[in-house]
C-alpha atoms as a PDB file:
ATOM      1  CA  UNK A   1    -108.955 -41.392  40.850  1.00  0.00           C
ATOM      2  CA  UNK A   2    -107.480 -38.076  41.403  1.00  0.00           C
ATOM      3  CA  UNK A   3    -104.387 -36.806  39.851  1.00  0.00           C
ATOM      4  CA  UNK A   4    -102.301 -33.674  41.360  1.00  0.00           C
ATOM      5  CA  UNK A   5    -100.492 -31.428  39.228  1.00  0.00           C
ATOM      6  CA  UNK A   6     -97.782 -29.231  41.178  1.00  0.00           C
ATOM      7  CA  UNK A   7     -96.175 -26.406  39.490  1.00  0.00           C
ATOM      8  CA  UNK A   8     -93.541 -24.307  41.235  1.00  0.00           C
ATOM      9  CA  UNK A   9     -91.708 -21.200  39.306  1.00  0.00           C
ATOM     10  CA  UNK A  10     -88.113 -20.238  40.832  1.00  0.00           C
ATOM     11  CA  UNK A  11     -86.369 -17.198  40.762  1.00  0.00           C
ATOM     12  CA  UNK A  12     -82.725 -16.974  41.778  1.00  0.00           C
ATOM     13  CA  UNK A  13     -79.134 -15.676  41.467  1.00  0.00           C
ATOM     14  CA  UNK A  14     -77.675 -18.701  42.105  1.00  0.00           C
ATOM     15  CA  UNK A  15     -78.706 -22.907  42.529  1.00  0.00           C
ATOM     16  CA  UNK A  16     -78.229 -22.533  45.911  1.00  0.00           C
ATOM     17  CA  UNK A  17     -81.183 -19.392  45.758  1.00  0.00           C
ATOM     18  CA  UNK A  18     -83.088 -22.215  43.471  1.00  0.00           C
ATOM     19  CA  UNK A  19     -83.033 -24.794  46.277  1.00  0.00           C
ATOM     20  CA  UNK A  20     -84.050 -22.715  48.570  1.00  0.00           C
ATOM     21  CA  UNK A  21     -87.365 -21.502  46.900  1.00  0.00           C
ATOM     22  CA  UNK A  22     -87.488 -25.347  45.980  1.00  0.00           C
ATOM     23  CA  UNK A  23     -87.292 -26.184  49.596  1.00  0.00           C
ATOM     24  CA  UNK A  24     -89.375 -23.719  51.109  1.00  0.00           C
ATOM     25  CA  UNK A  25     -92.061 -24.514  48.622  1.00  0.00           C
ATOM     26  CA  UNK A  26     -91.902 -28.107  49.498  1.00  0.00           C
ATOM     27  CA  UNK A  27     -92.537 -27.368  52.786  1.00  0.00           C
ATOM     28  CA  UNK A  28     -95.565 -25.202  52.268  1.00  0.00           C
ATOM     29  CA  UNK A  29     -97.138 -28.208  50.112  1.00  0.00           C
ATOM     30  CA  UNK A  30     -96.417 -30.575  53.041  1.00  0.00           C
ATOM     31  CA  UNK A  31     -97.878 -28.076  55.552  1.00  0.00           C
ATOM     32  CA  UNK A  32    -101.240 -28.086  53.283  1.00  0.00           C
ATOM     33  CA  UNK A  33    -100.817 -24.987  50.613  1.00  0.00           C
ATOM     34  CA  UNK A  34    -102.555 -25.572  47.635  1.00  0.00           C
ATOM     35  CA  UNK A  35    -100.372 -22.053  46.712  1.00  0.00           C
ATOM     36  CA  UNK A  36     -97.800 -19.603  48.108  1.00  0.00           C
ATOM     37  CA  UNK A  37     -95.173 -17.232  47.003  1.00  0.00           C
ATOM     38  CA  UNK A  38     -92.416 -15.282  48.441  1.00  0.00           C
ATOM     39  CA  UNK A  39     -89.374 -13.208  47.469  1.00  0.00           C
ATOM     40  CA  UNK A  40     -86.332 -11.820  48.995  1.00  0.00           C
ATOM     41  CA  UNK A  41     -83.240  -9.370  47.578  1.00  0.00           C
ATOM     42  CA  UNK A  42     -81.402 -12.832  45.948  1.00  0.00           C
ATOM     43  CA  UNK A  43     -84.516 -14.752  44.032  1.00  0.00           C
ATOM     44  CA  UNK A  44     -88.439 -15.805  44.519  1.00  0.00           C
ATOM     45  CA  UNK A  45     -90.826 -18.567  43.789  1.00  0.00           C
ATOM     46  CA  UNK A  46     -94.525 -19.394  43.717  1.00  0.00           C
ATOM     47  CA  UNK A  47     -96.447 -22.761  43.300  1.00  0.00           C
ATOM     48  CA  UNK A  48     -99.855 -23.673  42.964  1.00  0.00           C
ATOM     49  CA  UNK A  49    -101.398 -27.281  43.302  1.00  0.00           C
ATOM     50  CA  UNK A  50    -104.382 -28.487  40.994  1.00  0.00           C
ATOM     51  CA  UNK A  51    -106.044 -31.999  41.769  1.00  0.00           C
ATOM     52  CA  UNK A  52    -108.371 -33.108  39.172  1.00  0.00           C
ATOM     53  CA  UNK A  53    -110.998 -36.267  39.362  1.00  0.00           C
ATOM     54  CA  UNK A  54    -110.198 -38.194  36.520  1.00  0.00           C
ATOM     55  CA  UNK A  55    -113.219 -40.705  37.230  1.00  0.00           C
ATOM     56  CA  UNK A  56    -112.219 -44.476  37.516  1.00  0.00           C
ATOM     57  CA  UNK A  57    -108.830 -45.912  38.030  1.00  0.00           C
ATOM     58  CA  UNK A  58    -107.393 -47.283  35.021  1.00  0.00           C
ATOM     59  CA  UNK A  59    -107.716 -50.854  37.016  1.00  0.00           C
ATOM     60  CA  UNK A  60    -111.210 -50.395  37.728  1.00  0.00           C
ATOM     61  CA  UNK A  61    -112.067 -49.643  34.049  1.00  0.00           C
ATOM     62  CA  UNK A  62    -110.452 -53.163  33.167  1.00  0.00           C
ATOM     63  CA  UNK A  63    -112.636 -54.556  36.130  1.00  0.00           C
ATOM     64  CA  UNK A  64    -115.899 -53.126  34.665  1.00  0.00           C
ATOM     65  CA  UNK A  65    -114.750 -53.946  30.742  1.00  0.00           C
ATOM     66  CA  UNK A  66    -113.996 -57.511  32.020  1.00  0.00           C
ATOM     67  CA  UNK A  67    -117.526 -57.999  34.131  1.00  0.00           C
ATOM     68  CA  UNK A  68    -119.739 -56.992  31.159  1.00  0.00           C
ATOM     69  CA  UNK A  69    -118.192 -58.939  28.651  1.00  0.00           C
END
């Protein structure tokens, strides 16, 4: 199983400069990005996305503990 961890900083003067760094980040994860950043005058943000094999699904553990026993 793989898990993703997303983390996204945001810069802004405002909420409405937070959702857009929000948004635009969004879309660069949807487009692919594992990272990104960008700035303007009024805020910033960056993200970066991790995905980590965690091995076996918690329902395939159970599966396995259940066959051997």
């Amino acid at each position: 199983m793989i898990t993703r961890t997303i983390n996204i900083v945001l810069r802004g003067i405002d909420e409405s400069d937070l959702e857009d760094g929000f948004n635009e980040a969004v879309g660069r994860l949807r487009d692919g990005n594992t990272s990104g950043h960008d700035s303007n005058e009024r805020g910033s943000f960056r993200f970066d996305c991790t995905d980590v094999d965690v091995g076996n699904s918690l329902d395939e553990l159970e599966e396995e503990a259940f066959s051997h026993g």
